[in-house]
C-alpha atoms as a PDB file:
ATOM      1  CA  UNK A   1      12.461 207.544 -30.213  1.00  0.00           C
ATOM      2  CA  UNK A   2      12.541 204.917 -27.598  1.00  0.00           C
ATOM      3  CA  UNK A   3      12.214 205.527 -24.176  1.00  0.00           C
ATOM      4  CA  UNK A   4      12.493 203.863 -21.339  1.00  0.00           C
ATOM      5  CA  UNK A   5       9.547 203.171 -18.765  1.00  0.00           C
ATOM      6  CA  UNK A   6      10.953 205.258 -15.944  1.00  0.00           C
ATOM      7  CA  UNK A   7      11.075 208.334 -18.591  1.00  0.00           C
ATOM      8  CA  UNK A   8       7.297 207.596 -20.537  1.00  0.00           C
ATOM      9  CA  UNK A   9       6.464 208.056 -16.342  1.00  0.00           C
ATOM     10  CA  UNK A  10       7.909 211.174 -16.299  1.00  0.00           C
ATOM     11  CA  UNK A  11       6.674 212.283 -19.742  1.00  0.00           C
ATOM     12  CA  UNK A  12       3.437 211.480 -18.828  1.00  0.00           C
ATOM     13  CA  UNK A  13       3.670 213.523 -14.935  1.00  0.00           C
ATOM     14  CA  UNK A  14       5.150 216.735 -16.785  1.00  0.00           C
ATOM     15  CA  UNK A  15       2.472 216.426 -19.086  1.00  0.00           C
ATOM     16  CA  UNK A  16      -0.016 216.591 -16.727  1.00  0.00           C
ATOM     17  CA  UNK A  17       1.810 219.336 -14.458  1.00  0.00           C
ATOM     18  CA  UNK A  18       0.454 222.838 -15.202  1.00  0.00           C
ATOM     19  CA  UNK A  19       3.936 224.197 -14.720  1.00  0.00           C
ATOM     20  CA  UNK A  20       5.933 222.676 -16.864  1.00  0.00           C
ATOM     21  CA  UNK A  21       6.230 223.865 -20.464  1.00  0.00           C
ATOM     22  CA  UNK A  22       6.026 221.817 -23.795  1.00  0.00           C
ATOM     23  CA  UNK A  23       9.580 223.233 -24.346  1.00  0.00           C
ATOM     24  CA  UNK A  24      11.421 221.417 -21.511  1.00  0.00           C
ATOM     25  CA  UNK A  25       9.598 217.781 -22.465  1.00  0.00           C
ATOM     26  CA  UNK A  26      11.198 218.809 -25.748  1.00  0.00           C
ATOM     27  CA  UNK A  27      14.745 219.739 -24.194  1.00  0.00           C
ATOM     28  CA  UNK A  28      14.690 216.924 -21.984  1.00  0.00           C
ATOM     29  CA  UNK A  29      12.978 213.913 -24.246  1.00  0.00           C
ATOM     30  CA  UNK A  30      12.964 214.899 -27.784  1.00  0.00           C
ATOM     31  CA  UNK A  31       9.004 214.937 -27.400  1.00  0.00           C
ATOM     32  CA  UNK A  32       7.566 218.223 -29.596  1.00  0.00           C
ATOM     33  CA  UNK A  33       4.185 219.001 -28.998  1.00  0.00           C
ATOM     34  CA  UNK A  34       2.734 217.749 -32.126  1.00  0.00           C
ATOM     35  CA  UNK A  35       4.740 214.378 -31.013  1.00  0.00           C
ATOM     36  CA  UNK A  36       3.507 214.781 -27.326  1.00  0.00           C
ATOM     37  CA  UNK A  37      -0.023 214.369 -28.096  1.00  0.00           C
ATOM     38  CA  UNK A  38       0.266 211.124 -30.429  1.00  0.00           C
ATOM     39  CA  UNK A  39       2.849 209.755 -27.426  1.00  0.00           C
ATOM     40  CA  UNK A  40      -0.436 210.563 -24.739  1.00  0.00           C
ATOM     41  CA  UNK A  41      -2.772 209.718 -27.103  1.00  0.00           C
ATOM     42  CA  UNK A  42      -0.752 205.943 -26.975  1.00  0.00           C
ATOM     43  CA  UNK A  43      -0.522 205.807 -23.347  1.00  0.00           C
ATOM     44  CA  UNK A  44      -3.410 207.122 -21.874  1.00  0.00           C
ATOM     45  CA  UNK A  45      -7.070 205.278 -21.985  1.00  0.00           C
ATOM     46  CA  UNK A  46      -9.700 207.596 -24.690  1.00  0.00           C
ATOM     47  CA  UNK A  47     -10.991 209.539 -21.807  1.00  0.00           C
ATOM     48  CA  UNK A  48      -7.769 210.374 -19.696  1.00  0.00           C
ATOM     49  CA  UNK A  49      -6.722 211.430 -23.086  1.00  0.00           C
ATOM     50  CA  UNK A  50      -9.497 213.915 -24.018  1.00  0.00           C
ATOM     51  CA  UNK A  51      -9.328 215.041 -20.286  1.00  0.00           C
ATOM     52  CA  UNK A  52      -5.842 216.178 -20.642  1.00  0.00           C
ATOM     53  CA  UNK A  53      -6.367 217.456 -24.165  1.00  0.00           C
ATOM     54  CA  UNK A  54      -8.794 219.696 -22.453  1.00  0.00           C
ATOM     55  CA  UNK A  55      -6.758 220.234 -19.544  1.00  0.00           C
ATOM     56  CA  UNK A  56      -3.658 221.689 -21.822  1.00  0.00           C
ATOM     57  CA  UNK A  57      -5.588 223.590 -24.355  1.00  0.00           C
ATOM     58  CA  UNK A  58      -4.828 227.211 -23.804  1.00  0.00           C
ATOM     59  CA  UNK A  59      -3.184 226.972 -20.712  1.00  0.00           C
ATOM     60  CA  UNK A  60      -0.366 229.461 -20.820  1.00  0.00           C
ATOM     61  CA  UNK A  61       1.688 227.980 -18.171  1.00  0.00           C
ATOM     62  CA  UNK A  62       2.380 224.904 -20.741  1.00  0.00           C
ATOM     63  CA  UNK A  63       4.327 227.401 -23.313  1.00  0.00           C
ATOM     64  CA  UNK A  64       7.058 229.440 -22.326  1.00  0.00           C
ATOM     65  CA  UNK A  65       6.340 232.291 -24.581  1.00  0.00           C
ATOM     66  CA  UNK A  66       2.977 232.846 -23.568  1.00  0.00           C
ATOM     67  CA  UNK A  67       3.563 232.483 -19.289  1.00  0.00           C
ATOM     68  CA  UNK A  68       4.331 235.196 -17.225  1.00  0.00           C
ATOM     69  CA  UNK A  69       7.062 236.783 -15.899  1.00  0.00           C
ATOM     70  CA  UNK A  70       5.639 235.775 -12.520  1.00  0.00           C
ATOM     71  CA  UNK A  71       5.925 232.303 -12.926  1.00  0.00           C
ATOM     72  CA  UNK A  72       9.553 231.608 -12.529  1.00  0.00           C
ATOM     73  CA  UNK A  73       9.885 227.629 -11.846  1.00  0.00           C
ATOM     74  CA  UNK A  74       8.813 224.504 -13.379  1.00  0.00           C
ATOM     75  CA  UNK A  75       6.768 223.206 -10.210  1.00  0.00           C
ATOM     76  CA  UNK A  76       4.549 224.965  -7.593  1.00  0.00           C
ATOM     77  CA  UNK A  77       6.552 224.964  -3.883  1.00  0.00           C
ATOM     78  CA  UNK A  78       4.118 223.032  -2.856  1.00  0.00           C
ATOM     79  CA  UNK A  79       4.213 220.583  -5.165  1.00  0.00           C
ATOM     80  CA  UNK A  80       6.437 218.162  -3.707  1.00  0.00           C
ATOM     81  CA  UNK A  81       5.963 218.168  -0.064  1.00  0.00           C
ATOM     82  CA  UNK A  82       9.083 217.134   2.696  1.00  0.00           C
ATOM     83  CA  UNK A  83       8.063 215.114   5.152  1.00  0.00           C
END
C-alpha cells in the first residue's frame, strides 16, 4: 500500500501515541500490526526503532481488547493544547 507523506506522518505520530490502538492505524491505513512494525522498522533510524519496539511492547493502551474501560478516547485532553 502506498501512502502518501502527510499519512506515513501520521502513521508514524499514532504509533508513537500511547493512546491510540493498533486497531484504528488498521481502520484508518490498512497498516496491521505485523505490517506496522516492518513500515517503522523502514522509517525510523535502528535505534528510534528498537526504542519504540520497547516502548509498545505490552502496553495495553495500544490494543483495544486489552485497555480499560477507563480509557475512553484515542488522545489524552491534554494532548493537544489550545492556545
Amino acid at each position: 500500500m502506498k501512502l502518501s507523506q502527510e499519512s506515513e506522518s501520521r502513521v508514524i505520530e499514532m504509533s508513537w501515541e500511547d493512546r491510540s490502538p493498533f486497531e484504528a492505524i488498521k481502520l484508518q491505513f490498512g497498516l496491521n500490526e505485523t505490517a506496522l512494525i516492518k513500515f517503522m522498522r523502514s522509517r525510523l533510524k535502528p535505534n528510534s526503532f528498537k526504542l519504540w519496539r520497547k516502548r509498545v511492547t505490552g502496553r495495553t493502551t495500544k490494543h483495544l481488547k486489552l485497555r480499560g474501560d477507563n480509557v475512553t478516547r484515542g488522545y489524552c485532553p491534554t494532548q493537544y493544547k489550545h492556545r
